[in-house]
PDB file of N, CA and C in Angstrom:
ATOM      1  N   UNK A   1     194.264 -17.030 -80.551  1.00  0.00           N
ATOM      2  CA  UNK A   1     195.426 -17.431 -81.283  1.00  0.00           C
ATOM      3  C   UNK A   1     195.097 -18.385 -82.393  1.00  0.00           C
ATOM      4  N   UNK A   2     196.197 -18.796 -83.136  1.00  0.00           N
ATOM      5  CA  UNK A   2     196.240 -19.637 -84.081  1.00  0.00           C
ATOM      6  C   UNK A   2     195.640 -21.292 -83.805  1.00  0.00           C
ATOM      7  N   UNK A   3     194.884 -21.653 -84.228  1.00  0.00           N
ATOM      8  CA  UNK A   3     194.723 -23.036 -84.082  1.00  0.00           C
ATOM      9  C   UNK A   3     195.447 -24.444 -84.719  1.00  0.00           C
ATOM     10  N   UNK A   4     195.954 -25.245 -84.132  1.00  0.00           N
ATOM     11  CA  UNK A   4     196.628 -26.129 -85.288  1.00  0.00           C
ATOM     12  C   UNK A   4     198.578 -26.321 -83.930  1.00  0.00           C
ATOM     13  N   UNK A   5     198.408 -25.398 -83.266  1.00  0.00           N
ATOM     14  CA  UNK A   5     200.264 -25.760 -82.158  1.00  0.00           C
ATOM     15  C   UNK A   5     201.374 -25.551 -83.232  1.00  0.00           C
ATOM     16  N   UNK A   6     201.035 -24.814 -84.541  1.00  0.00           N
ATOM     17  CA  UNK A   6     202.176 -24.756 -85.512  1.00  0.00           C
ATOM     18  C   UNK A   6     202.583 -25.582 -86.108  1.00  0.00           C
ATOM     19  N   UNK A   7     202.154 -27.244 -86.671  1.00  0.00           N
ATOM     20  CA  UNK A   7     201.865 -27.731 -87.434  1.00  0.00           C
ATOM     21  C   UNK A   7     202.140 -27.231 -89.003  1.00  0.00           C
ATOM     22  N   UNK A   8     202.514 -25.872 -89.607  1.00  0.00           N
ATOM     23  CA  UNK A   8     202.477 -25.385 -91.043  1.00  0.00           C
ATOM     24  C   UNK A   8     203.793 -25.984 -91.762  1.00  0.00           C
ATOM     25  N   UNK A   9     204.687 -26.284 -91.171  1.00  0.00           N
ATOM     26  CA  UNK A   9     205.891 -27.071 -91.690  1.00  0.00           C
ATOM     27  C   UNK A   9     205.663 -28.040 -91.712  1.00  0.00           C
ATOM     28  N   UNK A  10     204.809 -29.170 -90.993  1.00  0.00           N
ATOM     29  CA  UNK A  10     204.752 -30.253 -90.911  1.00  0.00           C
ATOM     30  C   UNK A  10     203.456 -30.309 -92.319  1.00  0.00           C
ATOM     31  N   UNK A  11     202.686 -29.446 -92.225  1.00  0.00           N
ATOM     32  CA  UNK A  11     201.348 -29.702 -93.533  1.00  0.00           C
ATOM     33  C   UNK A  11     202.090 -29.887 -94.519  1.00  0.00           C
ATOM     34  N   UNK A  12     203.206 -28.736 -94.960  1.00  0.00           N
ATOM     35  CA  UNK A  12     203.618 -28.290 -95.875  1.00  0.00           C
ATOM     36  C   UNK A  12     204.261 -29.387 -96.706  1.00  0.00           C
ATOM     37  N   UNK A  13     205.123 -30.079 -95.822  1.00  0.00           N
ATOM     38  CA  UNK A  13     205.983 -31.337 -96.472  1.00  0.00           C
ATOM     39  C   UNK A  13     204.696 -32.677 -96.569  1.00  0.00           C
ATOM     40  N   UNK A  14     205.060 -33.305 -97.452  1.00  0.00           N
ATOM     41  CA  UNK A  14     203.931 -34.274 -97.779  1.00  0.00           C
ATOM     42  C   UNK A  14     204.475 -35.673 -96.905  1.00  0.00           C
ATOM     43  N   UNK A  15     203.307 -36.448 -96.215  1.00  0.00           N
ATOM     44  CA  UNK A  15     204.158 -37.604 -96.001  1.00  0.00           C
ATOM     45  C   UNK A  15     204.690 -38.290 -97.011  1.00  0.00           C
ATOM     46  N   UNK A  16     205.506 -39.487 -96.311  1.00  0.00           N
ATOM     47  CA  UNK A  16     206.373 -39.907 -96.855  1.00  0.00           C
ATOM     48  C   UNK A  16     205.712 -40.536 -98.051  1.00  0.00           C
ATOM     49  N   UNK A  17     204.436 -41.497 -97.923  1.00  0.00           N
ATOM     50  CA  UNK A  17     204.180 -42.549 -99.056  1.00  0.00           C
ATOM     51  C   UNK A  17     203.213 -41.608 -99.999  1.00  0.00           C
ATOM     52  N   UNK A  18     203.111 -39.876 -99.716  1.00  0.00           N
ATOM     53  CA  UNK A  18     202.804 -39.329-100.799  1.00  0.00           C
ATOM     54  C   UNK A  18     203.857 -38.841-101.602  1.00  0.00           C
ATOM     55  N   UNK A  19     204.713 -39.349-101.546  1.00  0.00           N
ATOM     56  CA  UNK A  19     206.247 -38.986-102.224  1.00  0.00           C
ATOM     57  C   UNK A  19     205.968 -39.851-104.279  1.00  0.00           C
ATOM     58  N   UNK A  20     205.790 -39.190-105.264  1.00  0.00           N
ATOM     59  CA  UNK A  20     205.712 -39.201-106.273  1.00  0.00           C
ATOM     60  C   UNK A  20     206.330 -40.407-107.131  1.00  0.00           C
ATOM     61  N   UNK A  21     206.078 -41.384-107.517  1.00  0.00           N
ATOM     62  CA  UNK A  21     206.708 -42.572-107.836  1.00  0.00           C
ATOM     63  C   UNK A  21     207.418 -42.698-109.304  1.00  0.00           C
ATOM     64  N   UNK A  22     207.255 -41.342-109.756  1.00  0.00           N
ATOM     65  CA  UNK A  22     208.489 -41.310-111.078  1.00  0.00           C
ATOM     66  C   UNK A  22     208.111 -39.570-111.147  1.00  0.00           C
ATOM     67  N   UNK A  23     209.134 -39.208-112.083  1.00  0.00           N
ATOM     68  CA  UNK A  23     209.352 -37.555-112.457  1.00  0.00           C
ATOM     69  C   UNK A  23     207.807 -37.137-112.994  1.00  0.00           C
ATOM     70  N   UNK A  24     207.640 -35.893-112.395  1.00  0.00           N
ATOM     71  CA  UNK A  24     205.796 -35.686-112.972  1.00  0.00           C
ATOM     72  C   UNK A  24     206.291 -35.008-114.322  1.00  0.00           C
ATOM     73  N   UNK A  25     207.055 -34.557-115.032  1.00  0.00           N
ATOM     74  CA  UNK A  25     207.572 -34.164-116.365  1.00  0.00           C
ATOM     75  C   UNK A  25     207.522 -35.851-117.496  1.00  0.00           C
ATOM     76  N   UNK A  26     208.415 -36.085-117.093  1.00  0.00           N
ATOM     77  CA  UNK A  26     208.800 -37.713-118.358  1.00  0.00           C
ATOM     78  C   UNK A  26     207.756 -38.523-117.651  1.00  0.00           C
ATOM     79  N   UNK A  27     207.852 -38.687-116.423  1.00  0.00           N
ATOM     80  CA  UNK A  27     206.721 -40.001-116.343  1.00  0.00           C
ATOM     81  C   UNK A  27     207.493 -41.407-115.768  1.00  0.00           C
ATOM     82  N   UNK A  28     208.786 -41.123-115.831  1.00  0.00           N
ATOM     83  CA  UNK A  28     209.494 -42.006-115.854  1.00  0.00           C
ATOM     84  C   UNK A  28     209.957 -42.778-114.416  1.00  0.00           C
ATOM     85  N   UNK A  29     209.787 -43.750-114.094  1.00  0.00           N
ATOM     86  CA  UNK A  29     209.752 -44.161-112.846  1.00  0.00           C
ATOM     87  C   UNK A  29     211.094 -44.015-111.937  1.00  0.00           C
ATOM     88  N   UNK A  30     211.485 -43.553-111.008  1.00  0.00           N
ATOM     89  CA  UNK A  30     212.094 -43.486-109.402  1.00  0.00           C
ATOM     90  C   UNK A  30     212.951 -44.780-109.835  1.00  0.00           C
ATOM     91  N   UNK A  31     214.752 -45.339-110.295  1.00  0.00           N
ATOM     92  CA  UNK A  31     215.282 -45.743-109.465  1.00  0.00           C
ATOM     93  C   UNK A  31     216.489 -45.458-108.734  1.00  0.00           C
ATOM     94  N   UNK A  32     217.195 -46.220-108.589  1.00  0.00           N
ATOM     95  CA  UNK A  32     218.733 -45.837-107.700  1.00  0.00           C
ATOM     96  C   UNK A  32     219.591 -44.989-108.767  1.00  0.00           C
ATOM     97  N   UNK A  33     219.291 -45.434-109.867  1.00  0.00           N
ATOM     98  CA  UNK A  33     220.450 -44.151-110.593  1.00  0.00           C
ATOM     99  C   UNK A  33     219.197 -42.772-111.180  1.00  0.00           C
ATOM    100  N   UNK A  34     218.760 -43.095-110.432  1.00  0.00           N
ATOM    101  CA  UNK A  34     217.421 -41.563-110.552  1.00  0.00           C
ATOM    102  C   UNK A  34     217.835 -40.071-109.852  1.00  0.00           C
ATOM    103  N   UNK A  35     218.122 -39.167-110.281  1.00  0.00           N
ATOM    104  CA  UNK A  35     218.560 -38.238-109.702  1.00  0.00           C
ATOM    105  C   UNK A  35     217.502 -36.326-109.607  1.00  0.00           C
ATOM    106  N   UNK A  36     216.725 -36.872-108.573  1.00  0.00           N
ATOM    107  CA  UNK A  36     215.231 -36.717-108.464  1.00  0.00           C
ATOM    108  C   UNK A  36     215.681 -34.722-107.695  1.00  0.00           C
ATOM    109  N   UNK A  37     214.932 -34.180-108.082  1.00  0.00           N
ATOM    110  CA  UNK A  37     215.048 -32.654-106.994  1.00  0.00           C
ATOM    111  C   UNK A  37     213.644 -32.376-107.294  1.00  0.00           C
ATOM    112  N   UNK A  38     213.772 -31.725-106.063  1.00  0.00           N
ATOM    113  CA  UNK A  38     212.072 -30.719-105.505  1.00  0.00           C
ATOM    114  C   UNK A  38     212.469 -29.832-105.734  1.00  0.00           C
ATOM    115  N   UNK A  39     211.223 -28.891-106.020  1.00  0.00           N
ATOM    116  CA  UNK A  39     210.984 -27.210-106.496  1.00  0.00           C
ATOM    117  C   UNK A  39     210.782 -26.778-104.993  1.00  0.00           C
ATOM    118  N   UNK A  40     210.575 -25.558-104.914  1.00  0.00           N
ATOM    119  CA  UNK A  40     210.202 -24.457-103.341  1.00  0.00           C
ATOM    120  C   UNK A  40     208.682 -24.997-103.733  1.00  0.00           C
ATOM    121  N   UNK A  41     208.036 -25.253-104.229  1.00  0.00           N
ATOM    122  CA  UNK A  41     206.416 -25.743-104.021  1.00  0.00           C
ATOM    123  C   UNK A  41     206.179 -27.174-104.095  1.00  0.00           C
ATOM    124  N   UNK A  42     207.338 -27.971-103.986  1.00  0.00           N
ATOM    125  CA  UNK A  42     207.290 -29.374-103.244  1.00  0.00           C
ATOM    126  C   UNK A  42     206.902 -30.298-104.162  1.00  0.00           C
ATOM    127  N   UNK A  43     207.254 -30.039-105.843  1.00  0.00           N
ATOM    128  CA  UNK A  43     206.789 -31.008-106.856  1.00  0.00           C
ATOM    129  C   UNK A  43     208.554 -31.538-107.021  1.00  0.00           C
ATOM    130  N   UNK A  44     208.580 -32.859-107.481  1.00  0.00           N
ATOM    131  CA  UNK A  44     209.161 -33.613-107.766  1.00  0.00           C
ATOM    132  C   UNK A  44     209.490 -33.572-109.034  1.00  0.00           C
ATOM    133  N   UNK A  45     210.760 -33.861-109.754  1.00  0.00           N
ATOM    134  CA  UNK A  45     211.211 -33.678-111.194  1.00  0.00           C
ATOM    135  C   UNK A  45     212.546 -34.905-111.140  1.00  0.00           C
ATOM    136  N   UNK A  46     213.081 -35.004-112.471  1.00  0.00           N
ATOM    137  CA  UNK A  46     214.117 -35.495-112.637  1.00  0.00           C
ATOM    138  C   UNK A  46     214.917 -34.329-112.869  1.00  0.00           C
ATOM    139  N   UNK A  47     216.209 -34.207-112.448  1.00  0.00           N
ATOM    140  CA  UNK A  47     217.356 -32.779-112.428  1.00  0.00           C
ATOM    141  C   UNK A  47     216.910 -32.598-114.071  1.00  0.00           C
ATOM    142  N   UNK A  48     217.232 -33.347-115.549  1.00  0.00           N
ATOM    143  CA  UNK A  48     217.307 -33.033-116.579  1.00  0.00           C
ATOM    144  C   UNK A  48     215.648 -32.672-116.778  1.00  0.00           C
ATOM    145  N   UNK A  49     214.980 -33.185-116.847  1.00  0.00           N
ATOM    146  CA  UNK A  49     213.681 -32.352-116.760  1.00  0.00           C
ATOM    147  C   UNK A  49     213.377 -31.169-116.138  1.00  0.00           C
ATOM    148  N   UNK A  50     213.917 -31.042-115.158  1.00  0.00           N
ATOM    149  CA  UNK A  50     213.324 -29.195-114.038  1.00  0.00           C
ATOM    150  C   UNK A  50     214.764 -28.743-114.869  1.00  0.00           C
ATOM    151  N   UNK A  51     215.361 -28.739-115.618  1.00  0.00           N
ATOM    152  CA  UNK A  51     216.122 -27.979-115.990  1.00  0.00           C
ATOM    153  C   UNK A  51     216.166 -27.223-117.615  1.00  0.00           C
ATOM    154  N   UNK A  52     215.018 -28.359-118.005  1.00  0.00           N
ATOM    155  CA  UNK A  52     214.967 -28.477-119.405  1.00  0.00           C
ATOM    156  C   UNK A  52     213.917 -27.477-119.429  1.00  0.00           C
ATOM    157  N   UNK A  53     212.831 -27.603-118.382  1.00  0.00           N
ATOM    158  CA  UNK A  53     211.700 -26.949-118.446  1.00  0.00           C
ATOM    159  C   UNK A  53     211.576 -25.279-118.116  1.00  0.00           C
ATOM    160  N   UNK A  54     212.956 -25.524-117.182  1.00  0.00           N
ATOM    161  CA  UNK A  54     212.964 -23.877-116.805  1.00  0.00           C
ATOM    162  C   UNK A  54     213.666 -23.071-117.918  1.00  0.00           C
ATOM    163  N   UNK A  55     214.536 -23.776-118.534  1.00  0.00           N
ATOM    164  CA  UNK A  55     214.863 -23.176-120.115  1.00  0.00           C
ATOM    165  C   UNK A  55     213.658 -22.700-120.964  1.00  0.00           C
ATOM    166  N   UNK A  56     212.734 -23.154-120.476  1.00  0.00           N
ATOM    167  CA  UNK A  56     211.742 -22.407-121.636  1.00  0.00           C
ATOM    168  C   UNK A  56     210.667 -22.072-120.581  1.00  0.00           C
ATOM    169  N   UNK A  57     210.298 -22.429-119.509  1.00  0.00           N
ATOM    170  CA  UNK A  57     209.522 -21.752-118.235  1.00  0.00           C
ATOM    171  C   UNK A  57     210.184 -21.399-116.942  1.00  0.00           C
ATOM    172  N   UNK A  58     209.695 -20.250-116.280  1.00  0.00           N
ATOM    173  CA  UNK A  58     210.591 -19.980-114.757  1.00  0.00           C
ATOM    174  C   UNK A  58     209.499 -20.601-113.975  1.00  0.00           C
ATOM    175  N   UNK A  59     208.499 -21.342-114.229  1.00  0.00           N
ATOM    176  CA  UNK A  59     207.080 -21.341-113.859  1.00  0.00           C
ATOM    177  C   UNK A  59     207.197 -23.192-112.947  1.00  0.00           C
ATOM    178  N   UNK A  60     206.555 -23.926-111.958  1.00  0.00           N
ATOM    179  CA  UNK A  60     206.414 -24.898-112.189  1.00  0.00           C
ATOM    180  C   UNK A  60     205.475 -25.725-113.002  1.00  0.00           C
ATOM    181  N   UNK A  61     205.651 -26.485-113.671  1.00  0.00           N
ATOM    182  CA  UNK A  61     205.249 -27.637-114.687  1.00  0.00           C
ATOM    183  C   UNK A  61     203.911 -27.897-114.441  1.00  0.00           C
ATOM    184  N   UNK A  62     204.104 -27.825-112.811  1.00  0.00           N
ATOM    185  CA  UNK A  62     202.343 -28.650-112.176  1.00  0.00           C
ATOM    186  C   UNK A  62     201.641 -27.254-111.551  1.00  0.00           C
ATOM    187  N   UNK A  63     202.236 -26.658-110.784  1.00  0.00           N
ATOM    188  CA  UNK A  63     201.356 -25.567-110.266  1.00  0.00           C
ATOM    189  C   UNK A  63     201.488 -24.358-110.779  1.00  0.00           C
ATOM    190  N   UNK A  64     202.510 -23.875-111.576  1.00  0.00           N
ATOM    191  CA  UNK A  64     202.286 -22.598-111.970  1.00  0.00           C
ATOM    192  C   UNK A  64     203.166 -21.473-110.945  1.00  0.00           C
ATOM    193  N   UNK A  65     203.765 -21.981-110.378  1.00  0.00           N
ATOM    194  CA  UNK A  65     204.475 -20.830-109.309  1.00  0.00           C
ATOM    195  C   UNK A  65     206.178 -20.956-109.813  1.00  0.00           C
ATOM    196  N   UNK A  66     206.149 -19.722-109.683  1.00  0.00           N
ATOM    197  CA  UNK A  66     207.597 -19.260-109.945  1.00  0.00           C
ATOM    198  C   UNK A  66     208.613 -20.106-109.542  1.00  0.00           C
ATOM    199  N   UNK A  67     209.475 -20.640-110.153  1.00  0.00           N
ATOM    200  CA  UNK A  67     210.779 -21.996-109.420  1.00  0.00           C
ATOM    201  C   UNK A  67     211.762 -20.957-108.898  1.00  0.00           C
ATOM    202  N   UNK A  68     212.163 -20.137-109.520  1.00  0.00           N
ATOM    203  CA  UNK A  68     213.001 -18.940-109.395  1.00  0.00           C
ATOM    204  C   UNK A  68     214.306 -19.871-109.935  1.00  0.00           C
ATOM    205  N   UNK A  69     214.377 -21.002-110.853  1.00  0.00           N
ATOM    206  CA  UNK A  69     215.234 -21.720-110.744  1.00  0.00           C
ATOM    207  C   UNK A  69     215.799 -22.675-109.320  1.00  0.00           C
ATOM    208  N   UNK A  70     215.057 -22.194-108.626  1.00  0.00           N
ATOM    209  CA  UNK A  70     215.712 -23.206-107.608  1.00  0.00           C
ATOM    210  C   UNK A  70     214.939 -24.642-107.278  1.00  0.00           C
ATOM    211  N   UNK A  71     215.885 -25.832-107.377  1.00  0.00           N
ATOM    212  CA  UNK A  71     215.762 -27.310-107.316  1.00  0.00           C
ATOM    213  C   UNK A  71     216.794 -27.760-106.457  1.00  0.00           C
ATOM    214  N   UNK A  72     216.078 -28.108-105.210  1.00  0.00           N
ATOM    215  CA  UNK A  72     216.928 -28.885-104.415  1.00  0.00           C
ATOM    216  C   UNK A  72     216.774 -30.540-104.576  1.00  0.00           C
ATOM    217  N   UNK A  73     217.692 -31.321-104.099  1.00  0.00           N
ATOM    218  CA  UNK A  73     217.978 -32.500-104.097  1.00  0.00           C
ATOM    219  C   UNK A  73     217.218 -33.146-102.995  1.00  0.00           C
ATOM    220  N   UNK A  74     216.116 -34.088-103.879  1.00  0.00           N
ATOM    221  CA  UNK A  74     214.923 -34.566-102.924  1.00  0.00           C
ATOM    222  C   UNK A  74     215.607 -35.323-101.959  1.00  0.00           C
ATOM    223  N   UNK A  75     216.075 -35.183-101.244  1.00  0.00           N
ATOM    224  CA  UNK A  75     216.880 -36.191-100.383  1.00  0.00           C
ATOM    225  C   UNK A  75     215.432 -37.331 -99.752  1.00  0.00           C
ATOM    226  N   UNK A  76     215.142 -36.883 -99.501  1.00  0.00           N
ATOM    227  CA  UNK A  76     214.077 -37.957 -98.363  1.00  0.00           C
ATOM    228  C   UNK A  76     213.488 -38.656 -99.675  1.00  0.00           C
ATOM    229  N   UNK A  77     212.982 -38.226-100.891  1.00  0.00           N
ATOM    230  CA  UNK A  77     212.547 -39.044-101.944  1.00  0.00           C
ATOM    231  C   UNK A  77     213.900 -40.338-102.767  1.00  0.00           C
ATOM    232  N   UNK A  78     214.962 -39.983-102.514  1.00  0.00           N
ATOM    233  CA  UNK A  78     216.260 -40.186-102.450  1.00  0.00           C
ATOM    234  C   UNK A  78     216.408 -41.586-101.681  1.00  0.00           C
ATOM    235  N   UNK A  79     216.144 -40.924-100.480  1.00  0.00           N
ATOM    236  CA  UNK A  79     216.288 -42.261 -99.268  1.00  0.00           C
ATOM    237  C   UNK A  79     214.873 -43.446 -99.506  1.00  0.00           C
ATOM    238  N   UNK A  80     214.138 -43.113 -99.906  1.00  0.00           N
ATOM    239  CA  UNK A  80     212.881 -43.716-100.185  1.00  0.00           C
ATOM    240  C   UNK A  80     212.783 -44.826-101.105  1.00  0.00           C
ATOM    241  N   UNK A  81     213.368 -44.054-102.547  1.00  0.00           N
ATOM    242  CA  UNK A  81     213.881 -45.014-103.150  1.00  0.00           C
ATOM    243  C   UNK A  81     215.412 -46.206-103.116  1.00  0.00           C
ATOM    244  N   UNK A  82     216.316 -45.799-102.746  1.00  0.00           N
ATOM    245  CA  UNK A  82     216.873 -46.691-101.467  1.00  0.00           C
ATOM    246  C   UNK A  82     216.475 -47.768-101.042  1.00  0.00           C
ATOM    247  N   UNK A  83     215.510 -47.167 -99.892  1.00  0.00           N
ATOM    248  CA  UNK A  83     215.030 -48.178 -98.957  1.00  0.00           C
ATOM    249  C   UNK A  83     213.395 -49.418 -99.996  1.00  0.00           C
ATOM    250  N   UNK A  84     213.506 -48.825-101.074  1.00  0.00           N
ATOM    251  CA  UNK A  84     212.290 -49.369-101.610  1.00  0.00           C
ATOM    252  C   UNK A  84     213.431 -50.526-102.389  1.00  0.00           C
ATOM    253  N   UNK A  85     214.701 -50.154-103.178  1.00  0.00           N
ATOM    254  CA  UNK A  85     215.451 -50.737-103.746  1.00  0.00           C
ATOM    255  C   UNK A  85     215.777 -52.091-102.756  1.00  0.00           C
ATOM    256  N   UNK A  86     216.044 -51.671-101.685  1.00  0.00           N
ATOM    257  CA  UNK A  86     216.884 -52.614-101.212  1.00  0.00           C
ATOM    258  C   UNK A  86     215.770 -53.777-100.702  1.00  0.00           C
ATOM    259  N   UNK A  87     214.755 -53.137-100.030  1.00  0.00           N
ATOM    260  CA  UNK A  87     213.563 -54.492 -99.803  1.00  0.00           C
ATOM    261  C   UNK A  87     213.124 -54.872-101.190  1.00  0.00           C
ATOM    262  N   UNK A  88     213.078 -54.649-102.057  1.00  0.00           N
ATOM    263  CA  UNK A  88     212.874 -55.351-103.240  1.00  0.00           C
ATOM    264  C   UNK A  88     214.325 -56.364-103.482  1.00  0.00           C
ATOM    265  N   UNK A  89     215.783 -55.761-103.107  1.00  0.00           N
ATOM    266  CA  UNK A  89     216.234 -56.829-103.506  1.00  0.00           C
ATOM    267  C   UNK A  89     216.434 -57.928-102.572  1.00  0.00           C
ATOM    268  N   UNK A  90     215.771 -57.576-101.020  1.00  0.00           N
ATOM    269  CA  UNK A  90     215.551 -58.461 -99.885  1.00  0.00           C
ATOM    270  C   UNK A  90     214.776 -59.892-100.208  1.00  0.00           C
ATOM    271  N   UNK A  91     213.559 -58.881-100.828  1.00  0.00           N
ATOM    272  CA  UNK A  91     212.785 -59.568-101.294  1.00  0.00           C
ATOM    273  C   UNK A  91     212.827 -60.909-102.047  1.00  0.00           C
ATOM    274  N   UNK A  92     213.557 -60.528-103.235  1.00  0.00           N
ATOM    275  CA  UNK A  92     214.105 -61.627-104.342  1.00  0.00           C
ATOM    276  C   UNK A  92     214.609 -62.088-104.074  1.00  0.00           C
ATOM    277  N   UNK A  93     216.199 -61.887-103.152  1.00  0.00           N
ATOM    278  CA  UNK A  93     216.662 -62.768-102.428  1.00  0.00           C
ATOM    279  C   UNK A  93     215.636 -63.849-102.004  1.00  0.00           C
ATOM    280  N   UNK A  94     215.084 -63.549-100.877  1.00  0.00           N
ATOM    281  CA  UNK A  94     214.010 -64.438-100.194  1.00  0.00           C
ATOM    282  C   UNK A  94     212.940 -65.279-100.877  1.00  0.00           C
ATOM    283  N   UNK A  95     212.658 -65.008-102.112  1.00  0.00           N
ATOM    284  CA  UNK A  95     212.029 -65.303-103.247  1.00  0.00           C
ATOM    285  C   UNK A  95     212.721 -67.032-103.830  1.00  0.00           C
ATOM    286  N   UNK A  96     213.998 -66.305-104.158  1.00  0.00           N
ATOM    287  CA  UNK A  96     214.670 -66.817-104.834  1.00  0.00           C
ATOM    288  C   UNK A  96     215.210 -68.265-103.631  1.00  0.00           C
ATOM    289  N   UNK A  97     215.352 -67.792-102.130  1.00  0.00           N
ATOM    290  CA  UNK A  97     215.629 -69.183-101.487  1.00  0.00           C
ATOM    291  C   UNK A  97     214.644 -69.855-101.602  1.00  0.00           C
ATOM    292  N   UNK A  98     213.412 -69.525-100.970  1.00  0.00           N
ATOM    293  CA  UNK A  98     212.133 -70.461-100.661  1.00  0.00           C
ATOM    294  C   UNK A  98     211.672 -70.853-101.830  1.00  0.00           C
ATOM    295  N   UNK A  99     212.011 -70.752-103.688  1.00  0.00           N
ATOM    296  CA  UNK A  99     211.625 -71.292-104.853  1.00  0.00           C
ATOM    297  C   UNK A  99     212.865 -72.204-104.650  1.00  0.00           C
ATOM    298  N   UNK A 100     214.370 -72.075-104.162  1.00  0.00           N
ATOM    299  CA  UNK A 100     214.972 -73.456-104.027  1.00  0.00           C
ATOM    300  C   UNK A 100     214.663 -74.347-102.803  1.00  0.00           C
ATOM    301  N   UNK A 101     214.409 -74.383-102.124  1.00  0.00           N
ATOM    302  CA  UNK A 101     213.537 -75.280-100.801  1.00  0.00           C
ATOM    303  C   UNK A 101     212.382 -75.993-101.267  1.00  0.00           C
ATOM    304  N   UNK A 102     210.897 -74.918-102.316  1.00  0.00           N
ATOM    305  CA  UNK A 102     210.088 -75.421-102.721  1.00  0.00           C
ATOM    306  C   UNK A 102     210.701 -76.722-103.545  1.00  0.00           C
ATOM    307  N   UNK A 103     211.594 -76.406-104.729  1.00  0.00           N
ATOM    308  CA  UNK A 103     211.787 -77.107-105.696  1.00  0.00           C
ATOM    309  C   UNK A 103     212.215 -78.369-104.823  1.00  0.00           C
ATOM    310  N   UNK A 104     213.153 -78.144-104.046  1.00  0.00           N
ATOM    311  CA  UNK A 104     213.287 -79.455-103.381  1.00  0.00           C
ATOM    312  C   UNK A 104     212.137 -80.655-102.893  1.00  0.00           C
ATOM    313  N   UNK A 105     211.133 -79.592-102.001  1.00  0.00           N
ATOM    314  CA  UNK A 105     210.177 -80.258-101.561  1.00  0.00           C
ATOM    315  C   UNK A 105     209.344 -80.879-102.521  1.00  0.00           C
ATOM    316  N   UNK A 106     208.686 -80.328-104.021  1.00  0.00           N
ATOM    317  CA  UNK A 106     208.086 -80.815-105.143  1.00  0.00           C
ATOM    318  C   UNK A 106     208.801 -82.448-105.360  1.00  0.00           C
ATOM    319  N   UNK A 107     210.287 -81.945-105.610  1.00  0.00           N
ATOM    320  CA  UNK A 107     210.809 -83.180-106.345  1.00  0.00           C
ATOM    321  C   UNK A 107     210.680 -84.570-105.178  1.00  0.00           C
ATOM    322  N   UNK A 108     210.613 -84.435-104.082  1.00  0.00           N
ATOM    323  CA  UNK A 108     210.298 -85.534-102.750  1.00  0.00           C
ATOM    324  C   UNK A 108     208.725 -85.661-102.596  1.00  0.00           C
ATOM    325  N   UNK A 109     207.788 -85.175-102.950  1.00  0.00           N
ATOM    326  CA  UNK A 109     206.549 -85.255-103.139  1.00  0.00           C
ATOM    327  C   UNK A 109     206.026 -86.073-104.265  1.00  0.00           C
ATOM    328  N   UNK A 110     206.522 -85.888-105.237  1.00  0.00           N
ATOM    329  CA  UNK A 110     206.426 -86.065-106.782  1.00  0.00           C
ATOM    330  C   UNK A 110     206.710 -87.966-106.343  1.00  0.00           C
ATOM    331  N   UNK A 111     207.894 -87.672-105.828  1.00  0.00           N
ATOM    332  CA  UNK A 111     208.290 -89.227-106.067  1.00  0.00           C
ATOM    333  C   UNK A 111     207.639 -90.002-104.684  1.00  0.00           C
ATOM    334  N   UNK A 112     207.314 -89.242-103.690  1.00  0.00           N
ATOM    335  CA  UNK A 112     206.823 -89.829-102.650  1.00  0.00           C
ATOM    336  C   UNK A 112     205.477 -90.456-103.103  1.00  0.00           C
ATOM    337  N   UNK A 113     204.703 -89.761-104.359  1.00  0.00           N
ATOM    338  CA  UNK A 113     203.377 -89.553-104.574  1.00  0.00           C
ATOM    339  C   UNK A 113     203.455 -91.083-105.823  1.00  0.00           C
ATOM    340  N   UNK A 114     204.639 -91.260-106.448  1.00  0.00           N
ATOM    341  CA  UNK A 114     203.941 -91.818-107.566  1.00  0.00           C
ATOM    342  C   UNK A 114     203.680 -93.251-107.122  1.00  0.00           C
ATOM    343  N   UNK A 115     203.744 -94.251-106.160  1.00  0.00           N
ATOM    344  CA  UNK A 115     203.362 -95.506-105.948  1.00  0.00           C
ATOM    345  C   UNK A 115     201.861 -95.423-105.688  1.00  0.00           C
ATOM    346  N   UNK A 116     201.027 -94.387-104.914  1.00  0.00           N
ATOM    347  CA  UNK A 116     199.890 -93.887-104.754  1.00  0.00           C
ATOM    348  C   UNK A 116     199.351 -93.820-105.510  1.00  0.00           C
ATOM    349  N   UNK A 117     199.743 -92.880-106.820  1.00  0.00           N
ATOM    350  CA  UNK A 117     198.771 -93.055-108.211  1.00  0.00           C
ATOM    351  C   UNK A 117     198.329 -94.779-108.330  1.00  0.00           C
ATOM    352  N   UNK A 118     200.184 -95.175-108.905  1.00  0.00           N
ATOM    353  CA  UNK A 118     199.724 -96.883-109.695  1.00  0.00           C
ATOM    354  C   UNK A 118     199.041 -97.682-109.103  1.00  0.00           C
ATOM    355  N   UNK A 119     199.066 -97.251-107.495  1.00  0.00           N
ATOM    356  CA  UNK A 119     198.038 -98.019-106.930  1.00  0.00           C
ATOM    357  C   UNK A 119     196.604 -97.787-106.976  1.00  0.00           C
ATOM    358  N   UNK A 120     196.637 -96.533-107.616  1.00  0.00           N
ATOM    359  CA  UNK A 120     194.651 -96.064-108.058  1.00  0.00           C
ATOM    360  C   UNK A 120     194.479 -96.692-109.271  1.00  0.00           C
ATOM    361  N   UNK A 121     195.563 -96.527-109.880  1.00  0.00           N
ATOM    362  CA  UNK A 121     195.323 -97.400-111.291  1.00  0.00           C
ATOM    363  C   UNK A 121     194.683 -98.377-111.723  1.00  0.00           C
TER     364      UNK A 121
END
C-alpha cells in the first residue's frame, strides 16, 4: 500500500507560518482591510490582483496552472492576519503602559540620584 496513512491533504495545505506575508502580485503587505483569496494551487493574491491578472491570464502568476478563474477567500490567511493584528495591538498597548511606569521610575531615580553626583563633585 501507500506509504504516508493519507497525509496528501494535510501536505497539500501549507502550514500556517508558511502563509505569504503580502499579495505575491503587488507585493503589498497583509492587513485587516486586506482582502486576500487563494487559487486551487494554493498561491495567495489580493481579490483586485487575481482578478486583474486573470483578465489577461487564465494561468497562475507563480506556477503556471490553470486558475479556471476560481479564487477562494483565504480564510485561515484571513484569521492569521487578525490574530497577528490584534497581538500587535496587545503589544503596544503593553508597550505603551510599561514606557508610562518606566517614565515614572526614571523621573524618581533622576532625582533620587542627583545629591550622589554633588557629592562626587
Amino acid at each position: 500500500g501507500r506509504r504516508g496513512g493519507g497525509r496528501e491533504g494535510a501536505d497539500a495545505q501549507p502550514a500556517a507560518d508558511a502563509l505569504p506575508f503580502a499579495c505575491m502580485l503587488c507585493r503589498t503587505p497583509w492587513t485587516v482591510k486586506s482582502d486576500p483569496v487563494v487559487t486551487k494551487c494554493g498561491h495567495h493574491f489580493c481579490e483586485a490582483c487575481a482578478c486583474a491578472h486573470f483578465a489577461t491570464s487564465k494561468r497562475c502568476s507563480v506556477c503556471n496552472q490553470l486558475t479556471h478563474g476560481i479564487f477562494n477567500a483565504a480564510k485561515r490567511l484571513r484569521e492569521q492576519i487578525k490574530a497577528a493584528a490584534a497581538a500587535a495591538a496587545a503589544l503596544q498597548r503593553t508597550a505603551s503602559d510599561d514606557e508610562d511606569d518606566v517614565g515614572g521610575e526614571r523621573a524618581g531615580l533622576a532625582t533620587s540620584r542627583e545629591p550622589e553626583r554633588s557629592k562626587l563633585a
